[in-house]
C-alpha atoms as a PDB file:
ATOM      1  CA  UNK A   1     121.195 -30.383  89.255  1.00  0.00           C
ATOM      2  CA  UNK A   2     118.113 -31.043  88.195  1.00  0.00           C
ATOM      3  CA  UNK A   3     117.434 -33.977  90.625  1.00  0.00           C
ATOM      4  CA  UNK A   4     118.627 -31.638  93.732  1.00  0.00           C
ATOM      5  CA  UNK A   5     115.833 -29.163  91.997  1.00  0.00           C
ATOM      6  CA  UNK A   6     113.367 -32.304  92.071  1.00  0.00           C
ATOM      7  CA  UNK A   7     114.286 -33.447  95.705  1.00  0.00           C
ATOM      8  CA  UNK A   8     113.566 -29.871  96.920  1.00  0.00           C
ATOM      9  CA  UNK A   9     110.360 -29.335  94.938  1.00  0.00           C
ATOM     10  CA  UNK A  10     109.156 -32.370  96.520  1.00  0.00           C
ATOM     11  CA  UNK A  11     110.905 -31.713 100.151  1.00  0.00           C
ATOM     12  CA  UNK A  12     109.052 -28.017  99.930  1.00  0.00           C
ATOM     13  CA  UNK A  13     105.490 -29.855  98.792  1.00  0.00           C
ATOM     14  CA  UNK A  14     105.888 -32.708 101.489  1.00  0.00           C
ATOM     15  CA  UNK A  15     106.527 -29.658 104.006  1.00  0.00           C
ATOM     16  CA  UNK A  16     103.507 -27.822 102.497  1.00  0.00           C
ATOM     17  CA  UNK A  17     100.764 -30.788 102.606  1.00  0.00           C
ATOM     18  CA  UNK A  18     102.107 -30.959 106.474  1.00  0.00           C
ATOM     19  CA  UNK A  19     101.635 -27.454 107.160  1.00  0.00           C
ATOM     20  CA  UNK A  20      98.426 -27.792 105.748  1.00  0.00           C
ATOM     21  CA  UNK A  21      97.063 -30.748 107.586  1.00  0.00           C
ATOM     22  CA  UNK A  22      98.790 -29.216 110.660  1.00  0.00           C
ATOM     23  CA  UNK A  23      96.723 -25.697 110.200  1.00  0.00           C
ATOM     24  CA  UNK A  24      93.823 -27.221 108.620  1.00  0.00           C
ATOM     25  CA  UNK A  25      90.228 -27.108 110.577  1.00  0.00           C
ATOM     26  CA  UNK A  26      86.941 -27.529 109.979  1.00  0.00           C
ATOM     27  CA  UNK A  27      83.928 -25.889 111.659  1.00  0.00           C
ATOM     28  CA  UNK A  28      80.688 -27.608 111.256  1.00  0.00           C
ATOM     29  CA  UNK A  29      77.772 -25.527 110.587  1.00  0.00           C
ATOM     30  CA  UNK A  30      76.034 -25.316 114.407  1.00  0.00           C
ATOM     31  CA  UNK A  31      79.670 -23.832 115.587  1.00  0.00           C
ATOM     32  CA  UNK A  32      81.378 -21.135 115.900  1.00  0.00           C
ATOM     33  CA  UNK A  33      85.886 -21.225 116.922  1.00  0.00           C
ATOM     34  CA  UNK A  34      87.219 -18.974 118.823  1.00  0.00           C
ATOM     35  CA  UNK A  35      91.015 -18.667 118.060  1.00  0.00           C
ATOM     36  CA  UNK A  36      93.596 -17.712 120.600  1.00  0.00           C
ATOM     37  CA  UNK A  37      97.347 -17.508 119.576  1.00  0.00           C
ATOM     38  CA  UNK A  38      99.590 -17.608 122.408  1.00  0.00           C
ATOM     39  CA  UNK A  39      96.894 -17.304 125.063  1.00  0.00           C
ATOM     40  CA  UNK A  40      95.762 -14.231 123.699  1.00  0.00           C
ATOM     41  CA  UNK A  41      92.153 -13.981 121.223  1.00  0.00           C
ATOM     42  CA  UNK A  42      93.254 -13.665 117.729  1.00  0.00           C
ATOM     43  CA  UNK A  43      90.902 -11.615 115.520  1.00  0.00           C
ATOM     44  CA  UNK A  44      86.595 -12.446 115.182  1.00  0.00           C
ATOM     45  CA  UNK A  45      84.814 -15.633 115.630  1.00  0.00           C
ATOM     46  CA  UNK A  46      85.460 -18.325 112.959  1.00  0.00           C
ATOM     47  CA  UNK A  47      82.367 -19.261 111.117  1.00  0.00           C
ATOM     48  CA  UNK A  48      81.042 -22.588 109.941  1.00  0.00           C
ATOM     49  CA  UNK A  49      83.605 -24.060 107.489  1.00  0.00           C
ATOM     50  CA  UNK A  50      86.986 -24.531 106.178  1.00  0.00           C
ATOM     51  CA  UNK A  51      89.639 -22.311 107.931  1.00  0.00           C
ATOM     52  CA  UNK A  52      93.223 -22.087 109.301  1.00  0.00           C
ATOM     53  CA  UNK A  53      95.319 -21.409 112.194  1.00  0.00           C
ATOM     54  CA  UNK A  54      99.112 -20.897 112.446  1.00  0.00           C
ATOM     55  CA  UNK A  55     100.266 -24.818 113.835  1.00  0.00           C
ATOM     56  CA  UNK A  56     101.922 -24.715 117.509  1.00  0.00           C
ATOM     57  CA  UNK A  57     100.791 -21.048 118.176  1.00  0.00           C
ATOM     58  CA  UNK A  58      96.927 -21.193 117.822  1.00  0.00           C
ATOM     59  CA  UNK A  59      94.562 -23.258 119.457  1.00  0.00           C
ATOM     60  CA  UNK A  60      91.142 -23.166 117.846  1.00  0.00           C
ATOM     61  CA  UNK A  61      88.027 -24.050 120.899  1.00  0.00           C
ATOM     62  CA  UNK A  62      84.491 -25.187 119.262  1.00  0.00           C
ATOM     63  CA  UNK A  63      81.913 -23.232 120.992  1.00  0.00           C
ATOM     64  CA  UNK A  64      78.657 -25.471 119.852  1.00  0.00           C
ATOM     65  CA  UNK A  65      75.248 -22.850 118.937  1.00  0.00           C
ATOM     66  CA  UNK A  66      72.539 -25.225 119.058  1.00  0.00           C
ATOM     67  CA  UNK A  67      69.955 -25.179 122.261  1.00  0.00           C
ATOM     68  CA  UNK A  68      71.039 -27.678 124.913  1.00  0.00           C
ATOM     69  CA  UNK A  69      68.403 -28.922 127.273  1.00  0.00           C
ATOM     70  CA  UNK A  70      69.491 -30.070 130.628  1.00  0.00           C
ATOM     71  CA  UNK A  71      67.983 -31.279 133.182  1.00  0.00           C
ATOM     72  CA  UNK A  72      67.553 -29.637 137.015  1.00  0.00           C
ATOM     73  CA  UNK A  73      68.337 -32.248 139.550  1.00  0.00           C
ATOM     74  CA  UNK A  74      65.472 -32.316 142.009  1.00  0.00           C
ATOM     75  CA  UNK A  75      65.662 -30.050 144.643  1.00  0.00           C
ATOM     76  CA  UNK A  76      64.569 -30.766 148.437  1.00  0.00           C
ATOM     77  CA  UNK A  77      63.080 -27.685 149.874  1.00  0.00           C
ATOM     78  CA  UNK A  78      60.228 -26.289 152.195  1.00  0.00           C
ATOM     79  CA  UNK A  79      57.635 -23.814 150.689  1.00  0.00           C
ATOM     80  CA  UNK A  80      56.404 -20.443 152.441  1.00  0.00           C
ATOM     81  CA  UNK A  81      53.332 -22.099 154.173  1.00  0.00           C
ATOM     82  CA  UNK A  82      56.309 -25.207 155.636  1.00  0.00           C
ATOM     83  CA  UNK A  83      55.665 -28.474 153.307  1.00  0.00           C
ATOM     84  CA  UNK A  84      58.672 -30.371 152.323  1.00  0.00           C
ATOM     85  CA  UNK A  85      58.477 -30.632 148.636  1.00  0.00           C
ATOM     86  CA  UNK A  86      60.610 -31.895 146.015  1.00  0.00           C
ATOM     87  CA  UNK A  87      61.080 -30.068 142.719  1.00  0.00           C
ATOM     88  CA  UNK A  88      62.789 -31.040 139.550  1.00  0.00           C
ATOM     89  CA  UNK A  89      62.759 -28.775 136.116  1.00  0.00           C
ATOM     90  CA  UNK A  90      64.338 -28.346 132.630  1.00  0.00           C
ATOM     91  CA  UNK A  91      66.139 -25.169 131.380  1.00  0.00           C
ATOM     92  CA  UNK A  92      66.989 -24.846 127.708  1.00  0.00           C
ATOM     93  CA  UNK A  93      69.473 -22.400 126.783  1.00  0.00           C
ATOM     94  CA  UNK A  94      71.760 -21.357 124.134  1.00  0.00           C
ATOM     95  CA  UNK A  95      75.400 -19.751 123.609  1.00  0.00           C
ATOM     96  CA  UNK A  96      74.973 -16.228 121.837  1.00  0.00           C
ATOM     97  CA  UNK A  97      78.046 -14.870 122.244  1.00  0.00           C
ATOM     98  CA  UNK A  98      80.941 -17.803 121.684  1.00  0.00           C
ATOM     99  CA  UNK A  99      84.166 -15.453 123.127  1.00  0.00           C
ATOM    100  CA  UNK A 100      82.567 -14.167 125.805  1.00  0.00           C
ATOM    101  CA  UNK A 101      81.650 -18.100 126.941  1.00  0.00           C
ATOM    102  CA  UNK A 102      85.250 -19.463 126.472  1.00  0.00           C
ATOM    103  CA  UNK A 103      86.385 -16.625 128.486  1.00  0.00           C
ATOM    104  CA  UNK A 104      84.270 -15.643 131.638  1.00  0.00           C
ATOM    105  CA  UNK A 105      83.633 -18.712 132.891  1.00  0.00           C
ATOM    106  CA  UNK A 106      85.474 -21.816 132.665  1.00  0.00           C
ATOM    107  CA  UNK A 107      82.695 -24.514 132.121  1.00  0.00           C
ATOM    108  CA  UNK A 108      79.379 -22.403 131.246  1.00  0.00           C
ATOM    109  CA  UNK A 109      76.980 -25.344 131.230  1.00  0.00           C
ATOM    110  CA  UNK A 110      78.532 -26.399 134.866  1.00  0.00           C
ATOM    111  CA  UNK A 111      77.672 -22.904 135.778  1.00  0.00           C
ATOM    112  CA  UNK A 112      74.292 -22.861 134.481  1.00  0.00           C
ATOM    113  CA  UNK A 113      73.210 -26.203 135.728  1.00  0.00           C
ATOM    114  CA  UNK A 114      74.644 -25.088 139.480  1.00  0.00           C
ATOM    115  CA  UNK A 115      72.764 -21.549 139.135  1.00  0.00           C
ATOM    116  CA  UNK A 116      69.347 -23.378 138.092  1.00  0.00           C
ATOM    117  CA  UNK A 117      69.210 -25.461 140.884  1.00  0.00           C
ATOM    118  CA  UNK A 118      70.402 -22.584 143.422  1.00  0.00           C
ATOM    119  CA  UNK A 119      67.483 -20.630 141.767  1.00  0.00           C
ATOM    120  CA  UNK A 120      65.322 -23.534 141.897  1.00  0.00           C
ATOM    121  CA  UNK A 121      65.871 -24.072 146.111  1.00  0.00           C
ATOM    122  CA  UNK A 122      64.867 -20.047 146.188  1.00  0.00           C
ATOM    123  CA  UNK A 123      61.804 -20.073 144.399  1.00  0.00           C
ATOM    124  CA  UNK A 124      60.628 -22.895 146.153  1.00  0.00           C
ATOM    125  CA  UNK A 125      61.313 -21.377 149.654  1.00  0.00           C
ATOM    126  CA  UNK A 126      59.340 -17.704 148.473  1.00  0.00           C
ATOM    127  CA  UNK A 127      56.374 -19.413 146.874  1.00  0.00           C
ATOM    128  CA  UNK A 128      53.194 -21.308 148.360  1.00  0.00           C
ATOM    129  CA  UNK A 129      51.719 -24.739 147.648  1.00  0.00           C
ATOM    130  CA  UNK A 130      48.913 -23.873 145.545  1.00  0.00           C
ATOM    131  CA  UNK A 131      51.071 -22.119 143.477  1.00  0.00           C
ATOM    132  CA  UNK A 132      53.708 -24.793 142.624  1.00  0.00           C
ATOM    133  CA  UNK A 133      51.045 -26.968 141.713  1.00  0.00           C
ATOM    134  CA  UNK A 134      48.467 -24.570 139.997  1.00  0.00           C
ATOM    135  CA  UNK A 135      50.361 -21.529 139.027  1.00  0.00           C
ATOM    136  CA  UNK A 136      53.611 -22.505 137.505  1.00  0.00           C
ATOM    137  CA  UNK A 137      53.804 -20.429 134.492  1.00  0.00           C
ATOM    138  CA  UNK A 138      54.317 -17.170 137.099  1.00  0.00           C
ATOM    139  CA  UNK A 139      57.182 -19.038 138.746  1.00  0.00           C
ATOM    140  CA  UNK A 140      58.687 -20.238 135.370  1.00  0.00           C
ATOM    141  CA  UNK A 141      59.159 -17.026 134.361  1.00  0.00           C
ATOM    142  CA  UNK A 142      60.900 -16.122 137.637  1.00  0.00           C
ATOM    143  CA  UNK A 143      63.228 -18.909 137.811  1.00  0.00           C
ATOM    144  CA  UNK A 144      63.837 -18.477 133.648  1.00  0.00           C
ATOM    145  CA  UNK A 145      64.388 -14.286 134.978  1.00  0.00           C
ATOM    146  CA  UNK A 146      66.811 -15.325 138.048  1.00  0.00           C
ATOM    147  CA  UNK A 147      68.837 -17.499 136.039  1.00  0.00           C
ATOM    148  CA  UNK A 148      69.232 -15.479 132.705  1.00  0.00           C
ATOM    149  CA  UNK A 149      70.792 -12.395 135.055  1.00  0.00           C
ATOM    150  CA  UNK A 150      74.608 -14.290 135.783  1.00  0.00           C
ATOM    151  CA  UNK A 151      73.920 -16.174 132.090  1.00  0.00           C
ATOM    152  CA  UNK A 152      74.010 -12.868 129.873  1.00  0.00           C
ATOM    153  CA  UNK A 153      77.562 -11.887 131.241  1.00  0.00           C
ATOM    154  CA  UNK A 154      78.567 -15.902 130.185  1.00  0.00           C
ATOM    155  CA  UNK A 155      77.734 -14.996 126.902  1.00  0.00           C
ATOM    156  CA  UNK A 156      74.544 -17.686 127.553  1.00  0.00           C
ATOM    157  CA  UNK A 157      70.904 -17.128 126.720  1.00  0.00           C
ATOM    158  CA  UNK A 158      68.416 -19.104 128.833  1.00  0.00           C
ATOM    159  CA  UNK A 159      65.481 -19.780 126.236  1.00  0.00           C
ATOM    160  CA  UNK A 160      63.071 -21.259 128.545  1.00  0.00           C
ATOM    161  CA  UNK A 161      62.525 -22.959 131.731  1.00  0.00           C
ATOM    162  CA  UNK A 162      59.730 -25.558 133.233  1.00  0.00           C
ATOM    163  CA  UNK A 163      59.222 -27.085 136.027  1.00  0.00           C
ATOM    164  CA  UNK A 164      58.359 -30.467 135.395  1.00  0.00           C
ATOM    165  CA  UNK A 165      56.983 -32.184 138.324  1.00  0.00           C
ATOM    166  CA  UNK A 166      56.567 -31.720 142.318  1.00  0.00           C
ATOM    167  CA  UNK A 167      56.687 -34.453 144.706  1.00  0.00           C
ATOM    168  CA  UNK A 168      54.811 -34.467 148.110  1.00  0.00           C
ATOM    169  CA  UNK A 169      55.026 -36.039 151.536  1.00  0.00           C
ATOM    170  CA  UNK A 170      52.329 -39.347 151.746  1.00  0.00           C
ATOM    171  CA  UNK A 171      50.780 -37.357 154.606  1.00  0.00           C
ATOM    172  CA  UNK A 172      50.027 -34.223 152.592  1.00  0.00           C
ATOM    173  CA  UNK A 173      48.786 -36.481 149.466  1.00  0.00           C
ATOM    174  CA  UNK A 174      46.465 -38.145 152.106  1.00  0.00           C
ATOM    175  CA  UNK A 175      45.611 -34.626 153.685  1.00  0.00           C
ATOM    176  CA  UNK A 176      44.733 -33.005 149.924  1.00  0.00           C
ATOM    177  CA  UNK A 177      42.580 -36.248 148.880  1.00  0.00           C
ATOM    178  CA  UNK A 178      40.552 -35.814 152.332  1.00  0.00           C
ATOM    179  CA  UNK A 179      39.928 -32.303 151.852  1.00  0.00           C
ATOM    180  CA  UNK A 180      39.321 -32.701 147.829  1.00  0.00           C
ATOM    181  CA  UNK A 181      36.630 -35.348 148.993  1.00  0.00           C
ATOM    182  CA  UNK A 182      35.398 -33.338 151.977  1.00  0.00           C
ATOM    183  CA  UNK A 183      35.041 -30.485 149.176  1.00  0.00           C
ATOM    184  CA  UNK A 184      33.283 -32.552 147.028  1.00  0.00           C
ATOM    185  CA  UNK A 185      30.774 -34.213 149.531  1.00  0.00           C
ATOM    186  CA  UNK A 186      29.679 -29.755 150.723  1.00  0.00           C
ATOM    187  CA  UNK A 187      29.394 -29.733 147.226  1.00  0.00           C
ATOM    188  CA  UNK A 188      26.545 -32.192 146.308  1.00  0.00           C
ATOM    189  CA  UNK A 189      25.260 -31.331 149.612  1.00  0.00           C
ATOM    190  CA  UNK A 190      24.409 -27.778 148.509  1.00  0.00           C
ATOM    191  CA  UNK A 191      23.309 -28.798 144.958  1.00  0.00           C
ATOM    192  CA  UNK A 192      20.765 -31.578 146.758  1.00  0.00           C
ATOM    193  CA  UNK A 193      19.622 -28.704 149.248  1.00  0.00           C
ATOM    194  CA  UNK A 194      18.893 -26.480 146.433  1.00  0.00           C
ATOM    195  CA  UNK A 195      17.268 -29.277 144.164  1.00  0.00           C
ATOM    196  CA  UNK A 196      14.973 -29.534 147.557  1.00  0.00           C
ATOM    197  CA  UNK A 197      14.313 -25.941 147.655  1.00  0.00           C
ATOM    198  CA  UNK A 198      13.565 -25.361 144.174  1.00  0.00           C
ATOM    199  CA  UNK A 199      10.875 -28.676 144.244  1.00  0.00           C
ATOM    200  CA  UNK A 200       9.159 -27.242 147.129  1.00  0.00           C
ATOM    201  CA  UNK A 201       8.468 -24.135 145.745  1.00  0.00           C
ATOM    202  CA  UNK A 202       7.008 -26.032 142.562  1.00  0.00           C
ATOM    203  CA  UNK A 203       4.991 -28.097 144.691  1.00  0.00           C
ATOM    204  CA  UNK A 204       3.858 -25.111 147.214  1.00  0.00           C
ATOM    205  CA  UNK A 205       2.565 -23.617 143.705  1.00  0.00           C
ATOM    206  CA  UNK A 206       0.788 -26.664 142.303  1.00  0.00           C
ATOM    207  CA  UNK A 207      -0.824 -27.212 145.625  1.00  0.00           C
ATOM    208  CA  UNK A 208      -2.075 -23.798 145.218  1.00  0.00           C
ATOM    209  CA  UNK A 209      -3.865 -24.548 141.850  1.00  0.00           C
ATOM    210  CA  UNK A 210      -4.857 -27.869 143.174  1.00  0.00           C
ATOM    211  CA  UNK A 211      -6.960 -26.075 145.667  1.00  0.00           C
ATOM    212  CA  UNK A 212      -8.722 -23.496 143.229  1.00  0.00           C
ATOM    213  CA  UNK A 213      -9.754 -26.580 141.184  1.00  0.00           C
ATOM    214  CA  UNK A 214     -10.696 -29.564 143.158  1.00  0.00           C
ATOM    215  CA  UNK A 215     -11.359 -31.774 140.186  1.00  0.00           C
ATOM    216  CA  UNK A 216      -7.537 -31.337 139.666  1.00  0.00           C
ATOM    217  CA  UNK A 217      -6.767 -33.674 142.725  1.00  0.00           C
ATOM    218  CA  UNK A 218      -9.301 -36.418 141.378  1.00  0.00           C
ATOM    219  CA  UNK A 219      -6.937 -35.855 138.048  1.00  0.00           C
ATOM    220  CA  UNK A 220      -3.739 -36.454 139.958  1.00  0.00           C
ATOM    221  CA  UNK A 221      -5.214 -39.224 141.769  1.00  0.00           C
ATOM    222  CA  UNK A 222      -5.954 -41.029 138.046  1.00  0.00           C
ATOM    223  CA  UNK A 223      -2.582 -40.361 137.107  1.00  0.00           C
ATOM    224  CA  UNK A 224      -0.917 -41.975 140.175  1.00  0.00           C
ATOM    225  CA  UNK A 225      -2.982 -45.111 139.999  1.00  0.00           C
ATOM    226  CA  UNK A 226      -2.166 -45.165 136.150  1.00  0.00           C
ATOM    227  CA  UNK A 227       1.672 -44.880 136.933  1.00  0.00           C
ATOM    228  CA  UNK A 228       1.498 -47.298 139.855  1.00  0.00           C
ATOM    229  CA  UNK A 229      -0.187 -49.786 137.512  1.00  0.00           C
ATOM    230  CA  UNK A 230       2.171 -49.627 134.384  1.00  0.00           C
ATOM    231  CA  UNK A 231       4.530 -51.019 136.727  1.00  0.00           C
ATOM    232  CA  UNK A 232       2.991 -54.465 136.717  1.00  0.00           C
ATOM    233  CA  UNK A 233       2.876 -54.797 140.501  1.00  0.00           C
ATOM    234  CA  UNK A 234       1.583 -57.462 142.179  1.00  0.00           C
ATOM    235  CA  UNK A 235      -0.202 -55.501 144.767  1.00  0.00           C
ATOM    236  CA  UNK A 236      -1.781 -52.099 143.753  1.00  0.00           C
ATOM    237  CA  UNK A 237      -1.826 -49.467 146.287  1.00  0.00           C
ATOM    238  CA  UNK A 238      -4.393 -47.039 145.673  1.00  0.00           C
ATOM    239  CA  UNK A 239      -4.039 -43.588 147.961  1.00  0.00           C
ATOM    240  CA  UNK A 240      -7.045 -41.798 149.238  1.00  0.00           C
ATOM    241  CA  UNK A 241      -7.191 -38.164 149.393  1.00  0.00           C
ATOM    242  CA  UNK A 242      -7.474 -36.595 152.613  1.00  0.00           C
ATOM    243  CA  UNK A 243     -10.307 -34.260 151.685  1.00  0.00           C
ATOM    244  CA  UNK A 244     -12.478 -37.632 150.639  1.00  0.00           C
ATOM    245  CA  UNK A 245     -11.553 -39.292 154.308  1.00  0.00           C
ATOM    246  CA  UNK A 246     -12.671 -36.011 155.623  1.00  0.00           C
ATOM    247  CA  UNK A 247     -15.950 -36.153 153.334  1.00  0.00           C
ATOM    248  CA  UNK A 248     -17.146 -39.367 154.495  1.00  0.00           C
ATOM    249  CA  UNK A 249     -16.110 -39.172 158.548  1.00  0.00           C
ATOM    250  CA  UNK A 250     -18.239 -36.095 158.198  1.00  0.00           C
ATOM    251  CA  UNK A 251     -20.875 -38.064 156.101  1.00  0.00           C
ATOM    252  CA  UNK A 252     -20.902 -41.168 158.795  1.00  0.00           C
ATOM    253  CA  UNK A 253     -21.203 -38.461 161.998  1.00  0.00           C
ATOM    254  CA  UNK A 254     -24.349 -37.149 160.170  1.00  0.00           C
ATOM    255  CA  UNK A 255     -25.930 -40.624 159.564  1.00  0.00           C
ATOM    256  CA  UNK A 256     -25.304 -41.717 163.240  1.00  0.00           C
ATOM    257  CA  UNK A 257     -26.469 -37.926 164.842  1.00  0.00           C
ATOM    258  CA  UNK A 258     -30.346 -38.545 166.130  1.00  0.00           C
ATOM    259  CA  UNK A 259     -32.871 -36.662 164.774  1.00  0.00           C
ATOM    260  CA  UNK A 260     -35.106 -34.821 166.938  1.00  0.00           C
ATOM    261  CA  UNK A 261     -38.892 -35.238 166.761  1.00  0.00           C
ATOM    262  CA  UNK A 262     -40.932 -33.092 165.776  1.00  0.00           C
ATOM    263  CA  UNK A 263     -43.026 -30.227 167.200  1.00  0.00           C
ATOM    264  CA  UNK A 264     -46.633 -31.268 168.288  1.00  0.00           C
ATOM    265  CA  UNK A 265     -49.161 -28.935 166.420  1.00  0.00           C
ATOM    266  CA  UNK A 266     -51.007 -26.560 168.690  1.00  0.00           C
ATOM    267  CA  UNK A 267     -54.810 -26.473 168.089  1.00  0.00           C
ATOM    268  CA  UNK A 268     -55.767 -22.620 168.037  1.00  0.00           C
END
């Protein structure tokens, strides 16, 4: 009797540890289970932890919460003013609602990655150039506002999306580094021009108190022989003002000008 009472004991413990390890699950902190018992969803969203299920009639799915970040294939596509471009990006995103993404869709991270890049061919085709290479926080936020639409009824969050890099024909990088360089060349063009400008109106106004005070020009004329000398020059060029050419052609036409006699006197 008491050995049937032993050989039950341990038949009913044996069957208990098995039930156990049979029901027995463990959900790590960064998931959630969802529990459905014969196809159907039993009950709320297992939390992070130890919990059980009812063996053969439950199936327990791991829904993982932390932010995934997948890549966007590149995308081929031609912008609004016709260049053939090719985009890539990155879309983070997160499940906030575990059921809801074991249910309505069948693979939500398939369906996320194949509504980014449909998203992705759109913007490209309704924006410009310039503004996939200089204004991509505006089209972020589109593409982040197209794709989060469909994601919300999937039970999905889209955190954030960036596009990371844009590729262009050889003939349009050519093109651009013309005109950046044609750009550049108007540019030092009009800052010479006005560097021009600006000394010709300084030297139109020391010209002007040059001629109020002649002995200013000797002055000048000091300082240029003084600056050409400091340079240790073989040969010394020393300018001559025009008004002192002037002053001695006048002097030389006096000199060679013949006096006329003069007047007999006229006894009275």
């Amino acid at each position: 009797m008491v050995e049937a009472l032993v050989a039950t004991a341990v038949a009913v413990g044996s069957a208990g540890i098995v039930y156990v390890m049979a029901a027995a699950r463990v959900v790590k902190q960064y998931e959630r289970g969802v529990v459905f018992r014969l196809g159907r969803l039993r009950g709320s969203v297992r939390g992070p932890g130890f919990t059980l299920i009812l063996p053969f009639a439950d199936r327990l799915h791991k829904v993982n919460m932390q932010i995934v970040t997948m890549p966007v294939p590149a995308q081929d596509g031609i912008t609004r003013d016709n260049v053939t471009v090719r985009v890539d990006a990155v879309i983070y995103f997160k499940v906030v609602d575990p059921a809801e993404a074991v249910i309505q869709v069948e693979d939500y991270r398939f369906a996320v990655s194949q509504m980014a890049q449909t998203s992705l061919r759109s913007i490209i085709g309704k924006s410009d150039l310039d503004d996939l290479l200089s204004n991509r926080e505006k089209l972020n936020q589109g593409l982040e506002l197209m794709i989060d639409s469909p994601a919300m009824g999937w039970g999905v969050q889209i955190d954030r999306v960036e596009i990371k890099d844009v590729s262009l024909p050889e003939t349009m990088k050519r093109s651009m580094a013309r005109q950046a360089e044609a750009d550049r060349e108007r540019r030092a063009r009009v800052i010479n021009a006005d560097a021009e400008l600006q000394a010709s109106k300084k030297l139109a106004e020391a010209a002007g108190v040059m001629s109020q005070q002649p002995a200013a020009l000797q002055l000048r004329l000091l300082q240029t022989v003084v600056a050409v000398a400091a340079e240790k020059n073989s040969t010394l060029v020393l300018p001559f003002p025009v008004e002192l050419l002037r002053f001695l052609e006048r002097a030389q036409q006096i000199q060679q000008t013949p006096q006329a006699p003069p007047a007999p006197a006229v006894d009275t």
